[in-house]
C-alpha atoms as a PDB file:
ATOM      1  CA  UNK A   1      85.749 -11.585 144.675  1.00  0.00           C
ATOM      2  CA  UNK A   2      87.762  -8.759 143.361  1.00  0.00           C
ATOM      3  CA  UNK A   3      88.108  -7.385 146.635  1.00  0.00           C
ATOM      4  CA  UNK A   4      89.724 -10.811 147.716  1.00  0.00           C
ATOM      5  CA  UNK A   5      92.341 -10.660 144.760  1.00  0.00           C
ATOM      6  CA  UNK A   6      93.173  -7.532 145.474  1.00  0.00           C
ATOM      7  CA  UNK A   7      93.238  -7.861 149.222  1.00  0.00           C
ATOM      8  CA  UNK A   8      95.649 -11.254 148.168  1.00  0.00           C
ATOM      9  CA  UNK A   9      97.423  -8.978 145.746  1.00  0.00           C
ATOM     10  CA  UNK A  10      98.630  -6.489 148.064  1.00  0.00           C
ATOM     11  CA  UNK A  11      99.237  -9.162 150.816  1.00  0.00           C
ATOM     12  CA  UNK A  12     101.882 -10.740 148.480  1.00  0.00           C
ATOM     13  CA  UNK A  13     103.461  -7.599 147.538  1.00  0.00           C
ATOM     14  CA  UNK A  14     103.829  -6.681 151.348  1.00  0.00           C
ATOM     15  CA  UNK A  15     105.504  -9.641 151.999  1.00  0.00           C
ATOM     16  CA  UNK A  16     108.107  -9.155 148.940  1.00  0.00           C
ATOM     17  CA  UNK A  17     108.645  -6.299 150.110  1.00  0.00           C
ATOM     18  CA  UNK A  18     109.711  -7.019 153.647  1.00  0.00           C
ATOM     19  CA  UNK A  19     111.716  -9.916 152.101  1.00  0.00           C
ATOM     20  CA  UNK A  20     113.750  -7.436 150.321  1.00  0.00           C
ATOM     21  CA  UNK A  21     113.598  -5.169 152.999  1.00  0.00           C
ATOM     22  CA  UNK A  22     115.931  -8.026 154.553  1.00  0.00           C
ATOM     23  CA  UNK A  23     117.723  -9.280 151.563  1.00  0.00           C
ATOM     24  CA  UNK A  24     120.918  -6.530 152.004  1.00  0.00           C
ATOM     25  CA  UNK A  25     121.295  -6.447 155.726  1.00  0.00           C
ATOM     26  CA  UNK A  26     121.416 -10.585 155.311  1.00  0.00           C
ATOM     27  CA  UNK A  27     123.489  -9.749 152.194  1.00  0.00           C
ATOM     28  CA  UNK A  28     125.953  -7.256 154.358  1.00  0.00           C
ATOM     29  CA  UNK A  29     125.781  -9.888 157.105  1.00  0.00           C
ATOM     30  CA  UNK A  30     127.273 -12.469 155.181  1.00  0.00           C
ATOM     31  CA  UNK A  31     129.985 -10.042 153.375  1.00  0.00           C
ATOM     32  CA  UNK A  32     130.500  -9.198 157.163  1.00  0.00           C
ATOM     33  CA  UNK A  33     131.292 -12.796 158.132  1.00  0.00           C
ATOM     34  CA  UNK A  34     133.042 -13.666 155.488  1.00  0.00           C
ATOM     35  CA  UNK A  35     135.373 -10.780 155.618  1.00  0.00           C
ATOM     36  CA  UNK A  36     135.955 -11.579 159.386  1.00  0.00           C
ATOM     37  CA  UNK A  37     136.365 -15.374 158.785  1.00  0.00           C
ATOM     38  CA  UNK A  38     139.238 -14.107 155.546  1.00  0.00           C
ATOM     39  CA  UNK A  39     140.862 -12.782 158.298  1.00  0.00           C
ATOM     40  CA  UNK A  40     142.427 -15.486 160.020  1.00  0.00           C
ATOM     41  CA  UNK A  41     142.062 -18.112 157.550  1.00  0.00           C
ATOM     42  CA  UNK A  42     145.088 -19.046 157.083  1.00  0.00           C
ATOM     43  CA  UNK A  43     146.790 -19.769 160.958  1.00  0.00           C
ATOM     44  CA  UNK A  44     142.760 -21.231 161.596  1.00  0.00           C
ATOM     45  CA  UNK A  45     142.533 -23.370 159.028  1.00  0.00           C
ATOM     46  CA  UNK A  46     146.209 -24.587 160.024  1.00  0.00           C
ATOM     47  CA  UNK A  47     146.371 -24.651 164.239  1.00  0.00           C
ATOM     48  CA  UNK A  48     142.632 -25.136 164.715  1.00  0.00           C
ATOM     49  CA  UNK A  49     141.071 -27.051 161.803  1.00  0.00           C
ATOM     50  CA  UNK A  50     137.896 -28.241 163.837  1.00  0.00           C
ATOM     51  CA  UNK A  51     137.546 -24.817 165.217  1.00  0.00           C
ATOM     52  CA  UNK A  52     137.760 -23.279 161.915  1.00  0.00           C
ATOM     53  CA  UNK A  53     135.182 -25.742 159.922  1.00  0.00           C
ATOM     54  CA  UNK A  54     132.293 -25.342 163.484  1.00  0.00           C
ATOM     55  CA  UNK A  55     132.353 -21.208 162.419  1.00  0.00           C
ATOM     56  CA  UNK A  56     132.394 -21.986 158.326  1.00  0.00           C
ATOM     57  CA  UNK A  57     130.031 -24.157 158.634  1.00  0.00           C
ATOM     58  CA  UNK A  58     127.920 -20.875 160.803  1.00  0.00           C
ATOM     59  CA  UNK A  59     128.454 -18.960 157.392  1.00  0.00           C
ATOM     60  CA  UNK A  60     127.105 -21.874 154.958  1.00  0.00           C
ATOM     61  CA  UNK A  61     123.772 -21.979 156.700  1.00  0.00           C
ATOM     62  CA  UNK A  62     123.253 -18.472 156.422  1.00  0.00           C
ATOM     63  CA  UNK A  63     124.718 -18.645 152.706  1.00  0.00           C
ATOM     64  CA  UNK A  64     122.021 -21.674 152.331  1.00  0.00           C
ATOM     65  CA  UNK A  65     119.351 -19.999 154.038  1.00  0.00           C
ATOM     66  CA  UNK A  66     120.082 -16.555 152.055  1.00  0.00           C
ATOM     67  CA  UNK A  67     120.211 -18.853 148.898  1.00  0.00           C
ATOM     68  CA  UNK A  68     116.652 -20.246 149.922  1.00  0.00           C
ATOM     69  CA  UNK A  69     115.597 -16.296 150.604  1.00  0.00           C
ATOM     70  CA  UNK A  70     115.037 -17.127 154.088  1.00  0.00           C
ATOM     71  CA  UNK A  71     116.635 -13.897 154.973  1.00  0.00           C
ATOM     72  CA  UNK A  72     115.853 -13.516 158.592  1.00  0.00           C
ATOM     73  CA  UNK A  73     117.184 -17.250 159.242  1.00  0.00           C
ATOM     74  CA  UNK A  74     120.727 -16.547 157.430  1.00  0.00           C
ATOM     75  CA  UNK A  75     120.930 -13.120 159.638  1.00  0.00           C
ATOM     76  CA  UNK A  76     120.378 -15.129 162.625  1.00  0.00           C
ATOM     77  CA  UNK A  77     122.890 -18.017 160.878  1.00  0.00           C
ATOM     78  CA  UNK A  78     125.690 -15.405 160.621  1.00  0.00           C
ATOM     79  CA  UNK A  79     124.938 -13.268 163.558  1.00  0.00           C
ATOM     80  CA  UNK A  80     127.854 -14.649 165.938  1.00  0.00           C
ATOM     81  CA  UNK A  81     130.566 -15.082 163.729  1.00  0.00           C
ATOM     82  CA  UNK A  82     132.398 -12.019 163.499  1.00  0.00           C
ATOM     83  CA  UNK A  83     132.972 -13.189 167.079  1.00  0.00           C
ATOM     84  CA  UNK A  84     133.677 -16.684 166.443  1.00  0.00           C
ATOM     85  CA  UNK A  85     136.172 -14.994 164.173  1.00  0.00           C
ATOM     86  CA  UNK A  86     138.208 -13.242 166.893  1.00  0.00           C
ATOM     87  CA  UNK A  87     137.878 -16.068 169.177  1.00  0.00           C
ATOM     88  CA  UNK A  88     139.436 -18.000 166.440  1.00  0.00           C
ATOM     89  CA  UNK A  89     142.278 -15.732 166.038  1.00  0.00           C
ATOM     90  CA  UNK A  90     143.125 -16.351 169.844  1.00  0.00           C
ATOM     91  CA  UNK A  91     142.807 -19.331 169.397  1.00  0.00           C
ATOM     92  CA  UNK A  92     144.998 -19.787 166.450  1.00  0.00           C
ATOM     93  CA  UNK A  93     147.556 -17.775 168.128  1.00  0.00           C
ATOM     94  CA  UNK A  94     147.860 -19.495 170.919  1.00  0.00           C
ATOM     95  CA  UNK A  95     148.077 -23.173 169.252  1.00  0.00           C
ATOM     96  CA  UNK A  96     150.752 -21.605 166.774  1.00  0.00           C
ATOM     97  CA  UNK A  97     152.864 -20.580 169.845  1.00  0.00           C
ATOM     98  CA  UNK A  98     152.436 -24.344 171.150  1.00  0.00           C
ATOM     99  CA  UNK A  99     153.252 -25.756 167.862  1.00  0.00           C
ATOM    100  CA  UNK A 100     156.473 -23.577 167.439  1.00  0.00           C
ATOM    101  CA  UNK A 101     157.584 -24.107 170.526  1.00  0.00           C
ATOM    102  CA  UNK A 102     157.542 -27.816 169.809  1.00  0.00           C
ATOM    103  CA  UNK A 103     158.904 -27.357 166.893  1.00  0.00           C
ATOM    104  CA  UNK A 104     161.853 -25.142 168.079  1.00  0.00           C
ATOM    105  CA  UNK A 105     162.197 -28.089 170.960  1.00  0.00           C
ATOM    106  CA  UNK A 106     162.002 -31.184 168.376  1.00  0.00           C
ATOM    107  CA  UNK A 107     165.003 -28.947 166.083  1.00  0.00           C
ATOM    108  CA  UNK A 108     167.474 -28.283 169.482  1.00  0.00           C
ATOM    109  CA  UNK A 109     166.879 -32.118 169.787  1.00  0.00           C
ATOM    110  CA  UNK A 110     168.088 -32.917 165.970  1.00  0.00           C
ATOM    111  CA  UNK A 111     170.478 -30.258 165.281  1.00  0.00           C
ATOM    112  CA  UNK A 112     171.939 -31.093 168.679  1.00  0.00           C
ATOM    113  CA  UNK A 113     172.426 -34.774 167.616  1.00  0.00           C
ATOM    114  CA  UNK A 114     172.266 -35.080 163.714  1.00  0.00           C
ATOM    115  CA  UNK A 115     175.860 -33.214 162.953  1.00  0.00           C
ATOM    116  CA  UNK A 116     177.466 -35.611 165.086  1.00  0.00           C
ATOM    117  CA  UNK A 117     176.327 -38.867 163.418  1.00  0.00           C
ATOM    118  CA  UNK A 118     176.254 -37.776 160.244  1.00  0.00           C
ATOM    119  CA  UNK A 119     180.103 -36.869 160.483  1.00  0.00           C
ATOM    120  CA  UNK A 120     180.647 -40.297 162.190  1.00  0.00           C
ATOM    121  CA  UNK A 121     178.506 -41.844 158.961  1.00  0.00           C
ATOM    122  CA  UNK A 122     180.935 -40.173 157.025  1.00  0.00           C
ATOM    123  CA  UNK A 123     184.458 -41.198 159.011  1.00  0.00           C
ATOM    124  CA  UNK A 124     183.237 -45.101 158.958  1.00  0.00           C
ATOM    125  CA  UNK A 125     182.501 -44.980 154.816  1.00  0.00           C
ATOM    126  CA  UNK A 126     185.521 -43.373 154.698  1.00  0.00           C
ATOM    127  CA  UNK A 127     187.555 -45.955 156.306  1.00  0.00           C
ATOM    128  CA  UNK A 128     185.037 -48.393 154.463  1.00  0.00           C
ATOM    129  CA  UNK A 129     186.677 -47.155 151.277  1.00  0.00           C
ATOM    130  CA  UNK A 130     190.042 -47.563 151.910  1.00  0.00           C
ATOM    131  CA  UNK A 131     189.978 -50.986 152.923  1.00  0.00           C
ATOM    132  CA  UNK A 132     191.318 -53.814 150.483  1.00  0.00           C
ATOM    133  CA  UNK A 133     188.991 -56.352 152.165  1.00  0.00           C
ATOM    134  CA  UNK A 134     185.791 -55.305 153.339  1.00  0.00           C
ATOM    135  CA  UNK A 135     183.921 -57.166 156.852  1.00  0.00           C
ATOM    136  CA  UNK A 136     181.878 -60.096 156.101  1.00  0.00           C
ATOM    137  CA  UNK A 137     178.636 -58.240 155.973  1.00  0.00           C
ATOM    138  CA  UNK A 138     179.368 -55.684 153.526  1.00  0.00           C
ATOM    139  CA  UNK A 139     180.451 -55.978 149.496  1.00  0.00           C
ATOM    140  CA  UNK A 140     181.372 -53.045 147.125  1.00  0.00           C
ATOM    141  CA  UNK A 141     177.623 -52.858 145.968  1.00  0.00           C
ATOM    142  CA  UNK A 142     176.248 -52.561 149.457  1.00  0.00           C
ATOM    143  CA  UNK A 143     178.661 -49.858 150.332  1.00  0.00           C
ATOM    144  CA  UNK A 144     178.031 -47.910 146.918  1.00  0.00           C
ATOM    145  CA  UNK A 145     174.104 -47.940 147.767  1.00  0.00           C
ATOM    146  CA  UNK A 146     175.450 -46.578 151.481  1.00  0.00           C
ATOM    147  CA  UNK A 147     177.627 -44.024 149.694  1.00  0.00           C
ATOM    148  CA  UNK A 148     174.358 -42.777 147.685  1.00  0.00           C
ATOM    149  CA  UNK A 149     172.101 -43.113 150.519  1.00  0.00           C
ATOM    150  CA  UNK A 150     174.459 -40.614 152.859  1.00  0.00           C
ATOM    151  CA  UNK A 151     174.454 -38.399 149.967  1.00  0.00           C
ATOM    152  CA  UNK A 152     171.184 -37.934 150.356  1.00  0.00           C
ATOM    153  CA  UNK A 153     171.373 -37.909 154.111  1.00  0.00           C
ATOM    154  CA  UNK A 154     173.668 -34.984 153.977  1.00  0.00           C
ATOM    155  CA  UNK A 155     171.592 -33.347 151.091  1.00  0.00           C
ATOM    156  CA  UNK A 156     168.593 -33.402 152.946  1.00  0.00           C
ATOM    157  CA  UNK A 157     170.560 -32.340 156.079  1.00  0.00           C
ATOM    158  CA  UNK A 158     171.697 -29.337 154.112  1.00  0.00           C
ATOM    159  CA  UNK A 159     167.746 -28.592 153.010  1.00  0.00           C
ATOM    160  CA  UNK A 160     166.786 -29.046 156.950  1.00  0.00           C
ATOM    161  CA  UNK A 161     169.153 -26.168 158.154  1.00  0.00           C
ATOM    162  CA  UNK A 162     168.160 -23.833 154.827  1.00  0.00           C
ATOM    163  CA  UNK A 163     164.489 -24.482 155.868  1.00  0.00           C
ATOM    164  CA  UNK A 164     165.449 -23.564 159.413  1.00  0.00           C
ATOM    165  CA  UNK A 165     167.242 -20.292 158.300  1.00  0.00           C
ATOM    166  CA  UNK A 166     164.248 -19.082 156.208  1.00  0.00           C
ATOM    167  CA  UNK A 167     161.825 -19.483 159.267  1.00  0.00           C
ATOM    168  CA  UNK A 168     160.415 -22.732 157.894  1.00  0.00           C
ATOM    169  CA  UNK A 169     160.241 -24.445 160.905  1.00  0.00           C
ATOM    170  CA  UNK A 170     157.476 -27.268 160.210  1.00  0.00           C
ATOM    171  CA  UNK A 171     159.462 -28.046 157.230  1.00  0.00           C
ATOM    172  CA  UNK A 172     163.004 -28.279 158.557  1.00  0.00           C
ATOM    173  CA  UNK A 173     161.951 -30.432 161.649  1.00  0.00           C
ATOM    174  CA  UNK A 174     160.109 -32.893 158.754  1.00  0.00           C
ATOM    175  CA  UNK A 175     163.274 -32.691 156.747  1.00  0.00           C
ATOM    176  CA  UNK A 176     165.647 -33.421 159.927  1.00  0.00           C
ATOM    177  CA  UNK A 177     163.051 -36.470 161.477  1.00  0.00           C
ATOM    178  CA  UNK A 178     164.030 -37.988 157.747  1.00  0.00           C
ATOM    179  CA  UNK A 179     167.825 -37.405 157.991  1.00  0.00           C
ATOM    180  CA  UNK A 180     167.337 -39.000 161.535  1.00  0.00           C
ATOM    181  CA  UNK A 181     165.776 -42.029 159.856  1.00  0.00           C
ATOM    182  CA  UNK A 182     168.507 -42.130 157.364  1.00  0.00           C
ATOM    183  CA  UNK A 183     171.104 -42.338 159.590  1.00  0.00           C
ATOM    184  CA  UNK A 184     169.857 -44.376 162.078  1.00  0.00           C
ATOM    185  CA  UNK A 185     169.573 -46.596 158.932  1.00  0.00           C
ATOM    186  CA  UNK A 186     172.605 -46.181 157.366  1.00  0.00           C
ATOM    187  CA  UNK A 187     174.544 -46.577 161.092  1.00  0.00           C
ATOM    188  CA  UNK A 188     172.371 -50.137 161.276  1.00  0.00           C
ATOM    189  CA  UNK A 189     173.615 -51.187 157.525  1.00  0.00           C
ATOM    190  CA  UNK A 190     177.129 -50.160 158.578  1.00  0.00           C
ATOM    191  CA  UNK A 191     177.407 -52.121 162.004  1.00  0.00           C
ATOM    192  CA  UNK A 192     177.656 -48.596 163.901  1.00  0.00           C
ATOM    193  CA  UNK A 193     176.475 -48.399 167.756  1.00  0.00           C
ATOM    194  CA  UNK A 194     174.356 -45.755 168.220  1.00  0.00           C
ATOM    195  CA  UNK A 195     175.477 -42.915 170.486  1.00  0.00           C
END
C-alpha cells in the first residue's frame, strides 16, 4: 500500500513538473503573440476588423487554455499568429491604400463642387437681403434660419479643408458629405437649381 502512494506520489509530481516544464514557453508564446498582434493594431483593427477579431480570438484560446493550465493546448492556440500578424499587416496595408484612395477620390469630387455652391448660397442670401419684398415662399424668419444654417455650412466647410490639410482624410470627406447636405438643403429652401 505504501508502495502504491508513493508510486501515486511521484506520478503526480512528474506530471507537475512537465506542466511547468510548459508553463513559460506557453507563457513566452503568448507574450510572443501578443507583441506581434500590438503591432498592427491599430490600421487592423481599423481596415480589417473581421480579420483582426479571427487572429484575437487565436490569442484568447490560448490565454483561456493557459488560464485553465492546459499549456500544450494554448501553445498550439497561439502557434500561428505571429503569422496571422504579418498577414494582417498586408492586409491592413493594402485596404488602407483602397480606402485612401477613395477617400482622396470622394474629396476631388467635393472640393471640386462645394466652393462653387457655397459662393452661389452666399450671392442668392445676399440679394435675399437686400430686397424690400421678399418671394412668396420666403419671410424674414425663414431667411434668418437660412442665414444661420450657411453659417454653419461655411463653418463646417472651413473644418473640412483644415481636416484635409492635417492629413485627416476620413474626417474631412465626413465633414464635406455634411456641407454637401447643407447646401443641397439650403439651395432647396432658397428655390436654387442645382448645378
Amino acid at each position: 500500500m505504501k508502495m502504491k502512494i508513493r508510486f501515486a506520489a511521484l506520478a503526480a509530481l512528474m506530471f507537475l513538473a512537465a506542466g511547468c516544464s510548459q508553463r513559460d514557453p506557453a507563457a513566452a508564446a503568448i507574450d510572443a503573440a501578443e507583441g506581434a498582434l500590438q503591432a498592427v493594431y491599430e490600421d487592423a483593427q481599423k481596415y480589417v476588423p473581421e480579420r483582426y477579431a479571427e487572429v484575437k480570438a487565436e490569442l484568447e484560446a490560448a490565454r483561456k487554455a493557459f488560464d485553465e493550465e492546459r499549456y500544450s493546448d494554448a501553445i498550439a492556440a497561439v502557434r500561428d499568429v505571429p503569422a496571422h500578424a504579418e498577414e494582417l499587416a498586408r492586409e491592413s496595408v493594402e485596404a488602407k491604400q483602397k480606402r485612401l484612395a477613395e477617400l482622396n477620390s470622394e474629396w476631388t469630387r467635393l472640393s471640386g463642387s462645394l466652393p462653387g455652391l457655397v459662393a452661389g448660397i452666399g450671392t442668392r442670401l445676399g440679394a435675399l437681403g437686400k430686397m424690400h419684398k421678399l418671394p412668396k415662399d420666403m419671410d424674414k424668419g425663414l431667411l434668418e434660419e437660412a442665414n444661420a444654417a450657411f453659417g454653419s455650412a461655411k463653418a463646417d466647410w472651413d473644418e473640412a479643408n483644415a481636416a484635409y490639410m492635417a492629413g485627416d482624410f476620413e474626417g474631412a470627406v465626413t465633414k464635406a458629405r455634411n456641407v454637401e447636405t447643407m447646401t443641397q438643403d439650403l439651395m432647396a429652401r432658397l428655390g436654387m437649381q442645382p448645378g
